[in-house]
C-alpha atoms as a PDB file:
ATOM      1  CA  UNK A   1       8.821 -12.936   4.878  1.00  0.00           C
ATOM      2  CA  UNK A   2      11.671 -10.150   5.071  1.00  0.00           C
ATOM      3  CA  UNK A   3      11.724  -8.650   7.912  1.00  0.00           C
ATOM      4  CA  UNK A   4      10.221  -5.251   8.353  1.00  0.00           C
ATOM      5  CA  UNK A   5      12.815  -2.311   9.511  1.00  0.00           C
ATOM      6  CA  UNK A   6      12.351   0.677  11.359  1.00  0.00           C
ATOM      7  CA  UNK A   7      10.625   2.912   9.083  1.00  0.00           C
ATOM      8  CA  UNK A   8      12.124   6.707   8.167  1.00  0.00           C
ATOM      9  CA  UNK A   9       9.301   7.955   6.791  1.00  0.00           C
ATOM     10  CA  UNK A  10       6.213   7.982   9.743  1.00  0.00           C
ATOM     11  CA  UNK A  11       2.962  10.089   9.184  1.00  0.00           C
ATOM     12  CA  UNK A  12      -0.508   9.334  10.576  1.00  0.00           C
ATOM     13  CA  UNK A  13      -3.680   9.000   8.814  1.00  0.00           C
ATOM     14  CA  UNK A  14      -7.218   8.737  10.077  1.00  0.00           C
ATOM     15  CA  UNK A  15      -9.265   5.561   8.921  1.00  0.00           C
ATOM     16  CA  UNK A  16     -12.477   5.407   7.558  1.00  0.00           C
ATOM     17  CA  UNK A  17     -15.175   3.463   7.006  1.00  0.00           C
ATOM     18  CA  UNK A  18     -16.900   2.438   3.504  1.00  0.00           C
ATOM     19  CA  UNK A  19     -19.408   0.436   2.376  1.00  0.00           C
ATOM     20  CA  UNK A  20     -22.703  -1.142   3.637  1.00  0.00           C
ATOM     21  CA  UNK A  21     -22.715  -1.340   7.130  1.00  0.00           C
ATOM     22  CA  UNK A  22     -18.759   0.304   7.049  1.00  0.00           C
ATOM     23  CA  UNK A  23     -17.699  -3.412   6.065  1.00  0.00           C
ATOM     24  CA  UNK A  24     -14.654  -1.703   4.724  1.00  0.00           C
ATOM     25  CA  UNK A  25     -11.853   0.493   6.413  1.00  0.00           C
ATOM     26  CA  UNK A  26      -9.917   2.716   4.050  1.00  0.00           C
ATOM     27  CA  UNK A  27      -6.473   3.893   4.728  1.00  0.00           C
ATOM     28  CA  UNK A  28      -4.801   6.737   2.027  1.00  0.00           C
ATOM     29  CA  UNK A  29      -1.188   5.202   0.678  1.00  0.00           C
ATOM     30  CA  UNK A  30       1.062   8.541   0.961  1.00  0.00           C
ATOM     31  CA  UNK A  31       1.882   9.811  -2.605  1.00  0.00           C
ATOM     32  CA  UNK A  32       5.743   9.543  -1.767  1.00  0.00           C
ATOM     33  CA  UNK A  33       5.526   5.909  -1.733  1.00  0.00           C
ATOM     34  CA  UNK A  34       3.939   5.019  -5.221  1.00  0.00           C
ATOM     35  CA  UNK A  35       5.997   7.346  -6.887  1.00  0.00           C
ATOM     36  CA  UNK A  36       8.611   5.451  -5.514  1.00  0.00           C
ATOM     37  CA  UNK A  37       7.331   2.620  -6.238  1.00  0.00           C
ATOM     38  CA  UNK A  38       6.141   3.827  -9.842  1.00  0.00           C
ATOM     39  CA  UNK A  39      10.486   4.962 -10.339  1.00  0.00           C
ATOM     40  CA  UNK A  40      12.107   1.603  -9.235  1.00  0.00           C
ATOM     41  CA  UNK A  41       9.369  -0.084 -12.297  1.00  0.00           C
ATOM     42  CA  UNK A  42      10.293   3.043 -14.940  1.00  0.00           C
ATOM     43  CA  UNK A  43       7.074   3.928 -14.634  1.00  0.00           C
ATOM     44  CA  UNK A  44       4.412   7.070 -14.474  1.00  0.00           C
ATOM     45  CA  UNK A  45       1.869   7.180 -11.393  1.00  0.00           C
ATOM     46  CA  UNK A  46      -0.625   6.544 -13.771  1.00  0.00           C
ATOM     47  CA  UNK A  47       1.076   3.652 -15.480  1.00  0.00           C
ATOM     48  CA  UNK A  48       2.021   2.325 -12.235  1.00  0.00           C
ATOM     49  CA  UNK A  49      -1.614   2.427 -10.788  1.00  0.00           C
ATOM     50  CA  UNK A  50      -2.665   0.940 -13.588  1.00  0.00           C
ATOM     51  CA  UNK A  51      -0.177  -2.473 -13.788  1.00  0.00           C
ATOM     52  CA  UNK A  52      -0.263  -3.134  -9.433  1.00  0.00           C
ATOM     53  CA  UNK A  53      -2.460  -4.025  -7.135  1.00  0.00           C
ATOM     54  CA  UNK A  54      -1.625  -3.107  -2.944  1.00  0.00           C
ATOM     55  CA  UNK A  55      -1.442  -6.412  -0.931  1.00  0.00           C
ATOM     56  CA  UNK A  56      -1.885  -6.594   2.745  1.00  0.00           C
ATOM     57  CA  UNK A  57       0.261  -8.893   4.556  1.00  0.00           C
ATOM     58  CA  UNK A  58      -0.823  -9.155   8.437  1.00  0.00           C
ATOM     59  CA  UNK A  59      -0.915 -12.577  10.558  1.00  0.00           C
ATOM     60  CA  UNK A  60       0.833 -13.232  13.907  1.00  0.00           C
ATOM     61  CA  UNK A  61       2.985 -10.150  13.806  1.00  0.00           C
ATOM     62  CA  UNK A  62       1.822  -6.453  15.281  1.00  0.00           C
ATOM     63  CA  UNK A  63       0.585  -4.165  12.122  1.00  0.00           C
ATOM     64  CA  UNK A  64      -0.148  -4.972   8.717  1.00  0.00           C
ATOM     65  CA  UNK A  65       2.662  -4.950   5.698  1.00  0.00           C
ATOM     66  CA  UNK A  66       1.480  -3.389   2.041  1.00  0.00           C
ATOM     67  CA  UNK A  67       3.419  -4.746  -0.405  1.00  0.00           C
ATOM     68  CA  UNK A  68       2.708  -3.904  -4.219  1.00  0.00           C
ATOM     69  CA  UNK A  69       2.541  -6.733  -6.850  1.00  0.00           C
ATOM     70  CA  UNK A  70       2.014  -6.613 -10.859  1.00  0.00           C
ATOM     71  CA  UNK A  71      -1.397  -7.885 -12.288  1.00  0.00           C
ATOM     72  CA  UNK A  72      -1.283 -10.569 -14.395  1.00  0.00           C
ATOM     73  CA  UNK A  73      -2.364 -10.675 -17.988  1.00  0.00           C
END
């Protein structure tokens, strides 16, 4: 795995939880970063939502890693 570099951008954002019993915590994805992400593919936001899926990466490092990746078909 690359390794993960000071980021630039920083902003805090409460967590919530979903679901029965709150099995689920939900974290927003700042809008800055998929339109970024949506520009590097030539892509709208809506286009871009559409073709990825967010992955979470975490396992023995501090924090978890989102990472974007296409869905197949």
């Amino acid at each position: 795995m690359a390794e993960i570099k000071d980021a630039t951008y920083k902003r805090r954002y409460r967590m919530r939880a979903v679901g029965e019993g709150g099995l689920n915590i939900v974290v927003s994805i700042p809008r800055v970063v998929i339109e970024r992400e949506a520009e590097k593919h030539e892509l709208t936001i809506t286009e871009f939502l559409q073709r990825f899926k967010a992955v979470a990466q975490y396992d023995n490092f501090d924090g978890i890693r989102y990472t974007f990746e296409e869905i197949p078909g």
